[in-house]
C-alpha atoms as a PDB file:
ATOM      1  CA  UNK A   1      90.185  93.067 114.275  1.00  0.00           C
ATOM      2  CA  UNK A   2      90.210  91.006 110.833  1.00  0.00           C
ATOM      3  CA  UNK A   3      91.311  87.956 109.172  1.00  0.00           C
ATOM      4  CA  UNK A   4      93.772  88.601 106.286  1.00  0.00           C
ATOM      5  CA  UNK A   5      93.474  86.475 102.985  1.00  0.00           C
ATOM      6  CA  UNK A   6      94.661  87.005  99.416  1.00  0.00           C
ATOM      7  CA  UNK A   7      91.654  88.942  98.865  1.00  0.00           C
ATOM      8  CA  UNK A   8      92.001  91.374 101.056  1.00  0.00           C
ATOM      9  CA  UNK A   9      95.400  91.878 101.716  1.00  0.00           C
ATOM     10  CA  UNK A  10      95.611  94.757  99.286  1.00  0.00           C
ATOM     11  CA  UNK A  11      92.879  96.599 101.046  1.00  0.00           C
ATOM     12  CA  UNK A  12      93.238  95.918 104.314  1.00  0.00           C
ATOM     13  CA  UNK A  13      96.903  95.635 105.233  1.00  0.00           C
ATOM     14  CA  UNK A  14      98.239  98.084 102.047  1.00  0.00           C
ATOM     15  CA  UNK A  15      95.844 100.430 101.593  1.00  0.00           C
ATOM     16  CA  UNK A  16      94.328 100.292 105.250  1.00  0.00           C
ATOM     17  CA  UNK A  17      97.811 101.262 106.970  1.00  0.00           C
ATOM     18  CA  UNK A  18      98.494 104.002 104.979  1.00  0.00           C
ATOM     19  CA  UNK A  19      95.257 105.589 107.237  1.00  0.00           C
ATOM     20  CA  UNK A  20      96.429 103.839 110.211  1.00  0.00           C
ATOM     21  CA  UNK A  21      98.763 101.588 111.417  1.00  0.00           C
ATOM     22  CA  UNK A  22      98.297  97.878 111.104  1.00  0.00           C
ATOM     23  CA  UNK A  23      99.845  95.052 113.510  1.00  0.00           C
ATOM     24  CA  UNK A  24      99.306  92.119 111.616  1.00  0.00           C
ATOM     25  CA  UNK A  25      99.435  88.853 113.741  1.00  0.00           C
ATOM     26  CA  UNK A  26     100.696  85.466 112.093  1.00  0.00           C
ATOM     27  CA  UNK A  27      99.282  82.793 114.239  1.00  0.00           C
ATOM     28  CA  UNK A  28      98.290  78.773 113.632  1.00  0.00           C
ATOM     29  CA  UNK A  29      95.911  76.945 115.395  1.00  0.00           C
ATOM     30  CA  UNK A  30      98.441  74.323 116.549  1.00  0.00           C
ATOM     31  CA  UNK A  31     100.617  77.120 118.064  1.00  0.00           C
ATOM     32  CA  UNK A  32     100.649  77.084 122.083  1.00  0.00           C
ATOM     33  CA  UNK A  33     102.265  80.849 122.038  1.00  0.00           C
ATOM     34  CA  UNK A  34      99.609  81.819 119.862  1.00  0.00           C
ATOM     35  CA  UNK A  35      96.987  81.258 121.921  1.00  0.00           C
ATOM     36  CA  UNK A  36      98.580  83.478 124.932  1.00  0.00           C
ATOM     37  CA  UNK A  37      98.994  86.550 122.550  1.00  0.00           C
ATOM     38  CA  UNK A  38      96.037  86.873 120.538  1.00  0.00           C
ATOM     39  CA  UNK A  39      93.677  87.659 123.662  1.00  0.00           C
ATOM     40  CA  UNK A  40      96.503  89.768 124.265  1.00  0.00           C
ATOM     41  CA  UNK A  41      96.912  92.094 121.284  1.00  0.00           C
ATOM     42  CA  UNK A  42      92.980  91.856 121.091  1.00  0.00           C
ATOM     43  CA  UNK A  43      92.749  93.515 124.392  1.00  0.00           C
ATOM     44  CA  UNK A  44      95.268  96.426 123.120  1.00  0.00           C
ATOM     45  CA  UNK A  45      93.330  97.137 120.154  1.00  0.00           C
ATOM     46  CA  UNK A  46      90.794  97.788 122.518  1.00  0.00           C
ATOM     47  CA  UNK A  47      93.146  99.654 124.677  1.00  0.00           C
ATOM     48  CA  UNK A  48      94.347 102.044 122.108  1.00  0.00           C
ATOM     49  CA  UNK A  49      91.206 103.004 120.901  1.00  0.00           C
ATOM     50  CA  UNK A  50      91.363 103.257 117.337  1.00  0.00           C
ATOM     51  CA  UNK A  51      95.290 104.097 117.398  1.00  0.00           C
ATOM     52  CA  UNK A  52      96.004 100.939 115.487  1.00  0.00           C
ATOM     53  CA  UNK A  53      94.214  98.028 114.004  1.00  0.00           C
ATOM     54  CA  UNK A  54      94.473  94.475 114.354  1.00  0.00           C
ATOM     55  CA  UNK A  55      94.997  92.142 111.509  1.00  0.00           C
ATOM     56  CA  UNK A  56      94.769  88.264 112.099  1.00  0.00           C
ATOM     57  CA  UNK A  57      96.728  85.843 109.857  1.00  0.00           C
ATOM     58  CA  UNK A  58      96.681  82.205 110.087  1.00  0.00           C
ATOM     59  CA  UNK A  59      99.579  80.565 108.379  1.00  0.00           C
ATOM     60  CA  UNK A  60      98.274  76.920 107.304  1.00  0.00           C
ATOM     61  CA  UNK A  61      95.300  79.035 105.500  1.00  0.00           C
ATOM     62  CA  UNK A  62      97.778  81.847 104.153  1.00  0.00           C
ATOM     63  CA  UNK A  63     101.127  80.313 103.109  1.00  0.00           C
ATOM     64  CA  UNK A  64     101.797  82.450 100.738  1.00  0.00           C
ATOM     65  CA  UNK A  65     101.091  85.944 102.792  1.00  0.00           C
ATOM     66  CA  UNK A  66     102.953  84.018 105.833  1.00  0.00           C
ATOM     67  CA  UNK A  67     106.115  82.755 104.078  1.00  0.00           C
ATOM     68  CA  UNK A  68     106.773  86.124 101.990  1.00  0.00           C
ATOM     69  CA  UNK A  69     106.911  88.391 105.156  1.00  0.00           C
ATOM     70  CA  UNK A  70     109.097  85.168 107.261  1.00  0.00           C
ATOM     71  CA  UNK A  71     111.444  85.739 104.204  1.00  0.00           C
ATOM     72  CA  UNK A  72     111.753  89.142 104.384  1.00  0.00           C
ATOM     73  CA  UNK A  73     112.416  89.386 107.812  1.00  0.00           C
ATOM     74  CA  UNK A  74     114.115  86.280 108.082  1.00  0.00           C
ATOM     75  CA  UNK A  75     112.127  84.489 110.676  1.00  0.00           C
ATOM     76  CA  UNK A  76     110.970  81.154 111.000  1.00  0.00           C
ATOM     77  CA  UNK A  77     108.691  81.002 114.420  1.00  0.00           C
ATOM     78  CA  UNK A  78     105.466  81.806 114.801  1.00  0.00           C
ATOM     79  CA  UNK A  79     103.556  84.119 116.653  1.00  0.00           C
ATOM     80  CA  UNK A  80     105.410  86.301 114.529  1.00  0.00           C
ATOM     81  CA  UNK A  81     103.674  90.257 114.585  1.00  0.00           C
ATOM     82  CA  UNK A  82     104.248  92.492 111.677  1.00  0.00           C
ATOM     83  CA  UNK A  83     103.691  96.655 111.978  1.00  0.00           C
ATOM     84  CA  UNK A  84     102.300  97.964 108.788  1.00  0.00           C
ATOM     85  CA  UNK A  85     102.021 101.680 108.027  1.00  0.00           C
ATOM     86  CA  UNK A  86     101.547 103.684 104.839  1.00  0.00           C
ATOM     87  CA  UNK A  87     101.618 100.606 102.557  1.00  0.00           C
ATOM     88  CA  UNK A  88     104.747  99.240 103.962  1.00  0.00           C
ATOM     89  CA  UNK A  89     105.906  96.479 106.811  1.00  0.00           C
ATOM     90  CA  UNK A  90     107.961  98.617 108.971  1.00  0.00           C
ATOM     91  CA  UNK A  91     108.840  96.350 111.938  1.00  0.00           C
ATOM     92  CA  UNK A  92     108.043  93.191 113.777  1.00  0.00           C
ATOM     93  CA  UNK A  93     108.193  91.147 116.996  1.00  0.00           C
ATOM     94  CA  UNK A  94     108.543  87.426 117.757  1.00  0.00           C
ATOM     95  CA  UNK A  95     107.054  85.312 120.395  1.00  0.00           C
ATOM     96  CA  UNK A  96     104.498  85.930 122.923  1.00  0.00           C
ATOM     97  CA  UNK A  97     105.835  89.267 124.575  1.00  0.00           C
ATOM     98  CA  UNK A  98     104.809  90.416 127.744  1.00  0.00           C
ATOM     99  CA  UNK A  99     102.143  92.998 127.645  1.00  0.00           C
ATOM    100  CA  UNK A 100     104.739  95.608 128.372  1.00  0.00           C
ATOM    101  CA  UNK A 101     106.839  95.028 125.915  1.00  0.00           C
ATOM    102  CA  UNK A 102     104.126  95.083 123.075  1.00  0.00           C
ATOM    103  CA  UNK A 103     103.118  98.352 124.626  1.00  0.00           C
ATOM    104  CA  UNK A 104     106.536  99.700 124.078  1.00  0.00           C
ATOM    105  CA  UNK A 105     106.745  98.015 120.628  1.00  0.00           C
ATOM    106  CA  UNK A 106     103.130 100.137 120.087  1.00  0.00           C
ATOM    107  CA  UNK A 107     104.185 103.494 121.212  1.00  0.00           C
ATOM    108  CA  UNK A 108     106.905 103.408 118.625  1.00  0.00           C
ATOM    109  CA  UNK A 109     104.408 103.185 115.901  1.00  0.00           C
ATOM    110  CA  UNK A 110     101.279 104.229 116.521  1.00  0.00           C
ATOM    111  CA  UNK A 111     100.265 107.992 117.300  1.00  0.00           C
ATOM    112  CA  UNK A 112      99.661 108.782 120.800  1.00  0.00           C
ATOM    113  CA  UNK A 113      96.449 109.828 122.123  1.00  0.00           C
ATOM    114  CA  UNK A 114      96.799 113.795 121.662  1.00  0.00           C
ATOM    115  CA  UNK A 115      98.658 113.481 118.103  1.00  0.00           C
ATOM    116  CA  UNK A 116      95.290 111.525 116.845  1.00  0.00           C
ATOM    117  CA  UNK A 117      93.091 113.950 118.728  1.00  0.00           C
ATOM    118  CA  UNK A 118      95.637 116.463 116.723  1.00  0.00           C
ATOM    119  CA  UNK A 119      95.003 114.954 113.562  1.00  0.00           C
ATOM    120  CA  UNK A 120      91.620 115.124 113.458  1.00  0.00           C
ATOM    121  CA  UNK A 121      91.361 118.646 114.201  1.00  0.00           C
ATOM    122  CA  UNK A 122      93.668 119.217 110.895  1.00  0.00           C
ATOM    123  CA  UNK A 123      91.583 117.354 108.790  1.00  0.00           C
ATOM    124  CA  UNK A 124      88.648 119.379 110.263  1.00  0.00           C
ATOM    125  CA  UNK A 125      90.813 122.455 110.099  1.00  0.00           C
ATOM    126  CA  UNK A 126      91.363 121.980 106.248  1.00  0.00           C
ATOM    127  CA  UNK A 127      87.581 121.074 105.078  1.00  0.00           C
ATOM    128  CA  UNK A 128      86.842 124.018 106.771  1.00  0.00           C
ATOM    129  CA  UNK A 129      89.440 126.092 104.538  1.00  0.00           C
ATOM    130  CA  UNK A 130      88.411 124.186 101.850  1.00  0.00           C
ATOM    131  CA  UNK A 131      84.403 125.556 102.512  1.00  0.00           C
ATOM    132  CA  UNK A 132      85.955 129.392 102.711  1.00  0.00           C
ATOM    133  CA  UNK A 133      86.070 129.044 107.147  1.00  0.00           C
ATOM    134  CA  UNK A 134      89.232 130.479 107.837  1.00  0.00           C
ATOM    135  CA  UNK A 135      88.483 131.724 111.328  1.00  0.00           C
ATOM    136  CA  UNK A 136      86.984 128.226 112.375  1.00  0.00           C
ATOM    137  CA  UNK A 137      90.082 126.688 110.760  1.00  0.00           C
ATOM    138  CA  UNK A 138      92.116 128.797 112.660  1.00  0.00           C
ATOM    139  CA  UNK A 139      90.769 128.225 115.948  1.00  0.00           C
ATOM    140  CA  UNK A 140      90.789 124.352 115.039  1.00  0.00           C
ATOM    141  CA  UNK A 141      94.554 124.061 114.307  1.00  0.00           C
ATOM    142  CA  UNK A 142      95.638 126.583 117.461  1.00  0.00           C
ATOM    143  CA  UNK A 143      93.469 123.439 119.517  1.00  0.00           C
ATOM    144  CA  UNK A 144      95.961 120.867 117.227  1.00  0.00           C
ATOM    145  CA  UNK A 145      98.940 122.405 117.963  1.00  0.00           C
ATOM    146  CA  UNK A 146      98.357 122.598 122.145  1.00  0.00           C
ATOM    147  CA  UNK A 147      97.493 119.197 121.709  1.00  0.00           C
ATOM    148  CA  UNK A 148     100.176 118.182 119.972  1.00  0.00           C
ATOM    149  CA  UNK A 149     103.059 120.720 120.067  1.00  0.00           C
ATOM    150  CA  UNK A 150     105.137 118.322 117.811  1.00  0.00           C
ATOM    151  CA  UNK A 151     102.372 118.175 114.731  1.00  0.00           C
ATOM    152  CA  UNK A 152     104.609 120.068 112.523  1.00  0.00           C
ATOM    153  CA  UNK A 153     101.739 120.065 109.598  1.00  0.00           C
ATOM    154  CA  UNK A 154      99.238 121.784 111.956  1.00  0.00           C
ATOM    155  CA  UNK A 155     101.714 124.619 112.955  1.00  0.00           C
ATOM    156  CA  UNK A 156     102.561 124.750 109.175  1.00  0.00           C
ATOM    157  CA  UNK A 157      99.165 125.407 108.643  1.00  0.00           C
ATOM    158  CA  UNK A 158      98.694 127.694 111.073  1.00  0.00           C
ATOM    159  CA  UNK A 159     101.423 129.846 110.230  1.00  0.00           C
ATOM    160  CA  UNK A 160     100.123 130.227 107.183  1.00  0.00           C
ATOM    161  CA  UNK A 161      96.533 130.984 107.614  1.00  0.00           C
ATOM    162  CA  UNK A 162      97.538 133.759 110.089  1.00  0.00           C
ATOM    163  CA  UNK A 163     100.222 135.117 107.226  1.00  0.00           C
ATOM    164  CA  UNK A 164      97.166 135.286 104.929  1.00  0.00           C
ATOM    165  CA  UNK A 165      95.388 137.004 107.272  1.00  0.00           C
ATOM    166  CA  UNK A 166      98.153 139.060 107.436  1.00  0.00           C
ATOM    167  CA  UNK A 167      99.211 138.821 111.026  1.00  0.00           C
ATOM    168  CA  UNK A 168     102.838 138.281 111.230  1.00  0.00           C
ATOM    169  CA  UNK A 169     103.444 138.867 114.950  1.00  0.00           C
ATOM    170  CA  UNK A 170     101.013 135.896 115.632  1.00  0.00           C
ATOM    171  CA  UNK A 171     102.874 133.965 112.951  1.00  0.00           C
ATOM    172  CA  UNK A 172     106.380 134.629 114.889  1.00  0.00           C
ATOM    173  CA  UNK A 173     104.826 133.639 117.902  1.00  0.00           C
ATOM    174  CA  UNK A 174     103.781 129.939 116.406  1.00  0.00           C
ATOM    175  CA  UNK A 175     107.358 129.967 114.539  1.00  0.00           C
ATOM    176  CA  UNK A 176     109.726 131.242 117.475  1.00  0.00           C
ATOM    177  CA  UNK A 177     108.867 127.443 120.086  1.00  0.00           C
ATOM    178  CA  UNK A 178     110.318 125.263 117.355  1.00  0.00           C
ATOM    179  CA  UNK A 179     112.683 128.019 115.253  1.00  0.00           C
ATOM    180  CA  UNK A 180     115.878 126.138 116.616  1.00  0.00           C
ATOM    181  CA  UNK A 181     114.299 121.952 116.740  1.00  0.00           C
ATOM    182  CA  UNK A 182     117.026 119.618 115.210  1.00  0.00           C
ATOM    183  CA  UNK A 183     115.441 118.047 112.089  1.00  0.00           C
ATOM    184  CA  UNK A 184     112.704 120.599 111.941  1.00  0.00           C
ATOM    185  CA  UNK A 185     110.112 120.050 109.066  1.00  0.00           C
ATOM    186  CA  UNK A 186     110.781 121.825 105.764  1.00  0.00           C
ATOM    187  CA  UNK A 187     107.655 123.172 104.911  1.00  0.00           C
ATOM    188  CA  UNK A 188     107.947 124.973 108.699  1.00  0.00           C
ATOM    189  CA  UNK A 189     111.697 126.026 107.774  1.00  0.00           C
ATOM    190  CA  UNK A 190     110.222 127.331 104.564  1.00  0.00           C
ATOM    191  CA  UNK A 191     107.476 129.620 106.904  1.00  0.00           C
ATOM    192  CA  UNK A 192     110.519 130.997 108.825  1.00  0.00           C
ATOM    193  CA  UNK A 193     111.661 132.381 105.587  1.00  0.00           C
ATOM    194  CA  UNK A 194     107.874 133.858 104.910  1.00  0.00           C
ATOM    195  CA  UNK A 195     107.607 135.263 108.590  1.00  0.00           C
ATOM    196  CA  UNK A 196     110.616 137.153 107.513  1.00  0.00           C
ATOM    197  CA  UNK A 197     109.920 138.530 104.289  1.00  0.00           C
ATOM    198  CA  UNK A 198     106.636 139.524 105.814  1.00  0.00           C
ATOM    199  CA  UNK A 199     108.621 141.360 108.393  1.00  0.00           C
ATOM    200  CA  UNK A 200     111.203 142.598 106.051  1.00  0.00           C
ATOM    201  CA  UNK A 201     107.982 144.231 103.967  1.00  0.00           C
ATOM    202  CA  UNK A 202     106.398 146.347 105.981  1.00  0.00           C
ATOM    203  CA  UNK A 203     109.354 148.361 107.131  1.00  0.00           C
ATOM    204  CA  UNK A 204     111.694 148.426 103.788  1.00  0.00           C
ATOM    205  CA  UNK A 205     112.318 150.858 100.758  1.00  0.00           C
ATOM    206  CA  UNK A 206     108.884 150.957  98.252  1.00  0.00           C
ATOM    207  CA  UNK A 207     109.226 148.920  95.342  1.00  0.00           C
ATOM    208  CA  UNK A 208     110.065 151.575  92.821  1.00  0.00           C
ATOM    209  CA  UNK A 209     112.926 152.922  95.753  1.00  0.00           C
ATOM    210  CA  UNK A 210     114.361 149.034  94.963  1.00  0.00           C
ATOM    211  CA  UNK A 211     114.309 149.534  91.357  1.00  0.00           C
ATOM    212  CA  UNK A 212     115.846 152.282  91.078  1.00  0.00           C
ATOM    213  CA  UNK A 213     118.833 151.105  93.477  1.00  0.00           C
ATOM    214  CA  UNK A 214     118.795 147.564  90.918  1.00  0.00           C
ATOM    215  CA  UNK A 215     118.612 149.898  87.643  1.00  0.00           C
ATOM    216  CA  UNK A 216     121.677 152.281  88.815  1.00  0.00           C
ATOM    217  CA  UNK A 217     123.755 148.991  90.018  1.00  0.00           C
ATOM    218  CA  UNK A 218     123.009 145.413  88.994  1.00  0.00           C
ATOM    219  CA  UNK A 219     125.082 144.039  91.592  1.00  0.00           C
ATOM    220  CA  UNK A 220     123.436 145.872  94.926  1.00  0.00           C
ATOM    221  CA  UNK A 221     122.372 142.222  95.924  1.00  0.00           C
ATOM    222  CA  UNK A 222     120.624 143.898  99.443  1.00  0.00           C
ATOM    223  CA  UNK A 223     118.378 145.629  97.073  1.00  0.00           C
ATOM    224  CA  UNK A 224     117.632 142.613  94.990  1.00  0.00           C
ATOM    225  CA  UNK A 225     117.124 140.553  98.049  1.00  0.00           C
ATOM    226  CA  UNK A 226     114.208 143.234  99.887  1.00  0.00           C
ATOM    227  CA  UNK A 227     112.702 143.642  96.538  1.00  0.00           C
ATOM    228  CA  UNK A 228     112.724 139.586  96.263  1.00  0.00           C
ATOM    229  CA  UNK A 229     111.122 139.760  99.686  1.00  0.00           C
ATOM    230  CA  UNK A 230     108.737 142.056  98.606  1.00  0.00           C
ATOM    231  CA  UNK A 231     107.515 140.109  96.375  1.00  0.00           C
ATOM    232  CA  UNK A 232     107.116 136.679  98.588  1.00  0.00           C
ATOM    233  CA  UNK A 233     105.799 138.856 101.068  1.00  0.00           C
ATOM    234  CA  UNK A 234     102.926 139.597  98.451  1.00  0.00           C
ATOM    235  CA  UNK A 235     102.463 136.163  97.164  1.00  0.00           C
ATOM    236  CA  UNK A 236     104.341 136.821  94.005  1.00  0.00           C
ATOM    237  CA  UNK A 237     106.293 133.802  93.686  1.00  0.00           C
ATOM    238  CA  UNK A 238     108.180 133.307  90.533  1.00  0.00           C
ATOM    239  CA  UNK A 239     108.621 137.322  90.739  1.00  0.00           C
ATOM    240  CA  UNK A 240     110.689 136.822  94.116  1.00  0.00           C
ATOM    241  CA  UNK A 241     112.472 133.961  92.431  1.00  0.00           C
ATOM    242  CA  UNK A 242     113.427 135.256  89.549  1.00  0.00           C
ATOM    243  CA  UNK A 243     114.929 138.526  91.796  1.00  0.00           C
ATOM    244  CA  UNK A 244     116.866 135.790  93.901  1.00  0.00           C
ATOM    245  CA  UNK A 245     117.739 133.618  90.480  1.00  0.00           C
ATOM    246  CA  UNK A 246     119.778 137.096  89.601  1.00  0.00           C
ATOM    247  CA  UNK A 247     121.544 137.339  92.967  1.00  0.00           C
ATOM    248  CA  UNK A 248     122.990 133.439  92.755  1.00  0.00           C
ATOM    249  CA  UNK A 249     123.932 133.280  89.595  1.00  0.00           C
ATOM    250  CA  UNK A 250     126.113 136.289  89.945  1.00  0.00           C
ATOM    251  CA  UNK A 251     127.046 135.018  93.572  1.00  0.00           C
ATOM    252  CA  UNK A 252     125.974 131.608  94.496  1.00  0.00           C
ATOM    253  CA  UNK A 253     127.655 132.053  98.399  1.00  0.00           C
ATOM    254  CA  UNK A 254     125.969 136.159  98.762  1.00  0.00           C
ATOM    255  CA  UNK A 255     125.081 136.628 102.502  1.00  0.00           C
ATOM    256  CA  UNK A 256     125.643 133.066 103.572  1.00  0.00           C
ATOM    257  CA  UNK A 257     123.399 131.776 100.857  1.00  0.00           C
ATOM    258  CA  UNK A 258     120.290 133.724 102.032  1.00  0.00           C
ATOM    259  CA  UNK A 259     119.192 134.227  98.198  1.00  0.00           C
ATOM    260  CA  UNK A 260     119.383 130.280  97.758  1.00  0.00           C
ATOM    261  CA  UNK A 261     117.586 129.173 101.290  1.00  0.00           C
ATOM    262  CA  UNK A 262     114.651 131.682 100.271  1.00  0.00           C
ATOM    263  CA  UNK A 263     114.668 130.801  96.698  1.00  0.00           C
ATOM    264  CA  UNK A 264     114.187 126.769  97.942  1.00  0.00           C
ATOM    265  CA  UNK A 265     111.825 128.127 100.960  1.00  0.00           C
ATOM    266  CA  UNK A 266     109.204 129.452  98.245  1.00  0.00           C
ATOM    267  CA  UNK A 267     109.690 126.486  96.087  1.00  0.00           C
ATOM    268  CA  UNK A 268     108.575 124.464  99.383  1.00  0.00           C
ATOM    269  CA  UNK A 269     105.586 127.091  99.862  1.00  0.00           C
ATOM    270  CA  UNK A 270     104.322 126.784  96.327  1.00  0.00           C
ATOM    271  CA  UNK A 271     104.526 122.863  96.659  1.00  0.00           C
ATOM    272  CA  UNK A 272     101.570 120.925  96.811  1.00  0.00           C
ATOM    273  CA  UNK A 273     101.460 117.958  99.567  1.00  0.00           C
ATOM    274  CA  UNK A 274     101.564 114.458  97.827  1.00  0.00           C
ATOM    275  CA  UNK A 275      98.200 113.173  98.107  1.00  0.00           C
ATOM    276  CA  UNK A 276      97.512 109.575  99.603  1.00  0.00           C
ATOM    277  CA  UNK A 277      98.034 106.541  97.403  1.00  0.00           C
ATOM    278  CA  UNK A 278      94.778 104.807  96.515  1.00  0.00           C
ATOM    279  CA  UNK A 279      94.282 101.488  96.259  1.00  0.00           C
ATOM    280  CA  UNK A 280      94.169 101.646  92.592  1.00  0.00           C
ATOM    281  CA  UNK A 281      98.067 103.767  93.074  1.00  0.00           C
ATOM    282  CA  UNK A 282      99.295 100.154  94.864  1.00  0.00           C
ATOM    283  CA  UNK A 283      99.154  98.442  91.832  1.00  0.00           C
ATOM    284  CA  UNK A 284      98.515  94.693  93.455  1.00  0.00           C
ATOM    285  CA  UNK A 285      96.346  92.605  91.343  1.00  0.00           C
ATOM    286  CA  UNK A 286      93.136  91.486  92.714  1.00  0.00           C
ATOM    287  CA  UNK A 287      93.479  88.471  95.221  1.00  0.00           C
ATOM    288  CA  UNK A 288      97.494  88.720  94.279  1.00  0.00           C
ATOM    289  CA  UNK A 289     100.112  89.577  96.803  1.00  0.00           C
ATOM    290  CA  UNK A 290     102.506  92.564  96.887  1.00  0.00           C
ATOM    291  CA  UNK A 291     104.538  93.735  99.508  1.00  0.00           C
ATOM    292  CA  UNK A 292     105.295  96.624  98.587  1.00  0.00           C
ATOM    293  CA  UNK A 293     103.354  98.975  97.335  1.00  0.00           C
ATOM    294  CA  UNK A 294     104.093 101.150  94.446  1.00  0.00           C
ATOM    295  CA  UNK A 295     104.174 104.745  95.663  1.00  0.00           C
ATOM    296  CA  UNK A 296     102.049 107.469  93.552  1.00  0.00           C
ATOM    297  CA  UNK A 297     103.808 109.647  91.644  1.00  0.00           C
ATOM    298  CA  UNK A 298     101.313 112.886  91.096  1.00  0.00           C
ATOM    299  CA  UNK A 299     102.028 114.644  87.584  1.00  0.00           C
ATOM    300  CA  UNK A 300     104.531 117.771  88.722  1.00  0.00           C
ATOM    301  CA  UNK A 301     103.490 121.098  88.438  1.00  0.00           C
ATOM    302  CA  UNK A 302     104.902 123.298  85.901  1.00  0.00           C
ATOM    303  CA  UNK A 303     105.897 126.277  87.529  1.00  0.00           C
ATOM    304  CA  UNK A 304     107.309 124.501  90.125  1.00  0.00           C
ATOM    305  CA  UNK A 305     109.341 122.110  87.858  1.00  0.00           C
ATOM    306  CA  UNK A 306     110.682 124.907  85.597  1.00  0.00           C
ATOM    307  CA  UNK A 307     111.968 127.079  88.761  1.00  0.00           C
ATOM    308  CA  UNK A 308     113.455 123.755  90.473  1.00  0.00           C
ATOM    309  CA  UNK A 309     115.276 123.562  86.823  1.00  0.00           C
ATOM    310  CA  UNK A 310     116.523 126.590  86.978  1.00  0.00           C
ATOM    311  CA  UNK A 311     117.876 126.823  90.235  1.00  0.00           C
ATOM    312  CA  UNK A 312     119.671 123.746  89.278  1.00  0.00           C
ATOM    313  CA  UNK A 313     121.523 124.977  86.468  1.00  0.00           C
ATOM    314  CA  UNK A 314     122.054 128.273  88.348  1.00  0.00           C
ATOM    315  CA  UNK A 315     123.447 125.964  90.666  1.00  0.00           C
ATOM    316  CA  UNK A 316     125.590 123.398  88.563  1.00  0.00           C
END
């Protein structure tokens, strides 16, 4: 638990929810409510271990903080409880709930127990990639995903180490559970599209076979599309894309739009994550208060940016 001021609002509330989630409480000492909740939501930080912190603010010390987020949310009460995560107040809660309802309020913020056991292992999973590891990595995210069969970024990651590796079959296998989920994540609908070209590779026509076929007929899209898969397959990006560039700007709706969804499924491959904002990315003055913190925007990456361009005028 901590007391929020001016000074550390930024650091604490900002910057610390975008590594955890933050339940800030606005309490005054005058408050009879206030007194039955804090022990309360003291006791659940302890609860949760580590799923969320606690944040204590005391309106008579804190106008400022208090009346800003009683604007925005258009209360006027106190206790009034404020969720923060990744830089942002997300939701809130008035009065002095009953423990069950808090818990319920909790649970639709905070990760659950096997998610943050999940979490970890991905951040241990990706030093260890980082330090050249792949078969510890490996082994680390196949423990994240049975923990948490919903952690889309550990499967992700999976999928892919096992692609390098070049095992496909044990790729399908990870892909296959969650191939049909509503709402399923992109960079994991961008892997389905790798599992295949992968697949597609190793039991199509040799590159120079797919040539040929292109050279004697620019519009044998089939051939275009294996030898674009070829290409992914191998890691050659921008080769595959310029194949599947050909394919929609001669036939944008080709084979229910395969060439475009692989096209955008490398794009998402080649796509470095956005990293966390920093406190310095926030931009809150010292001891000043800002609600809303100003998102990072990391400088693009060429290659990316051109291709995106292209397949935009392609497109349009």
């Amino acid at each position: 638990m901590i007391d929020i001021t001016l000074q550390n609002f930024e650091a604490e509330l900002i910057q610390g929810s975008s590594e955890q989630p933050v339940l800030l409480d606005i309490w005054a000492p005058w408050c009879g409510p206030c007194r039955t909740l804090g022990p309360m939501l003291e006791k659940l930080e302890v609860a949760y271990a580590g799923r969320f912190k606690l944040a204590k603010l005391n309106s008579d010390d804190q106008p400022q903080i208090a009346g800003q987020l009683s604007q925005m949310f258009g209360v006027r009460s106190i206790p009034f409880c404020v969720m923060f995560s990744q830089g942002q107040p997300v939701d809130g809660f008035v009065g002095a709930l009953p423990e069950s309802q808090i818990r319920e309020f909790l649970d639709k913020h905070v990760p659950s127990a096997d998610e943050l056991e999940a979490l970890a292992e991905v951040e241990e999973a990706e030093a260890l990639m980082e330090d050249g590891d792949a078969d510890a990595a490996l082994a680390k995210l196949q423990v994240a995903v049975q923990a948490d069969p919903q952690n889309d970024a550990a499967r992700f990651e999976l999928i892919k180490l096992m692609l390098q590796a070049g095992d496909a079959q044990a790729a399908r296998s990870v892909f296959d559970p969650v191939a049909g989920r509503y709402g399923l994540d992109a960079r994991l609908v961008a892997a389905g599209h790798w599992i295949s070209a992968v697949e597609a590779a190793a039991q199509g026509r040799s590159i120079a076979a797919l040539q040929a076929a292109i050279k004697a007929n620019r519009r044998d899209f089939e051939a275009r599309f294996e030898l674009a898969q070829r290409h992914f397959a191998a890691g050659r990006h921008t080769e595959a894309m310029d194949e599947l560039l050909e394919i929609i700007m001669r036939d944008k709706a080709w084979s229910e739009e395969r060439a475009r969804k692989t096209y955008v499924a490398i794009l998402e491959i080649i796509t470095k994550p956005q990293p966390k904002p920093t406190a310095a990315d926030t931009g809150a003055q010292k001891g000043g208060l800002e609600l809303t913190g100003k998102a990072a925007v990391p400088s693009g990456d060429p290659v990316v940016d051109q291709y995106r361009r292209k397949l935009s005028m392609a497109l349009f």
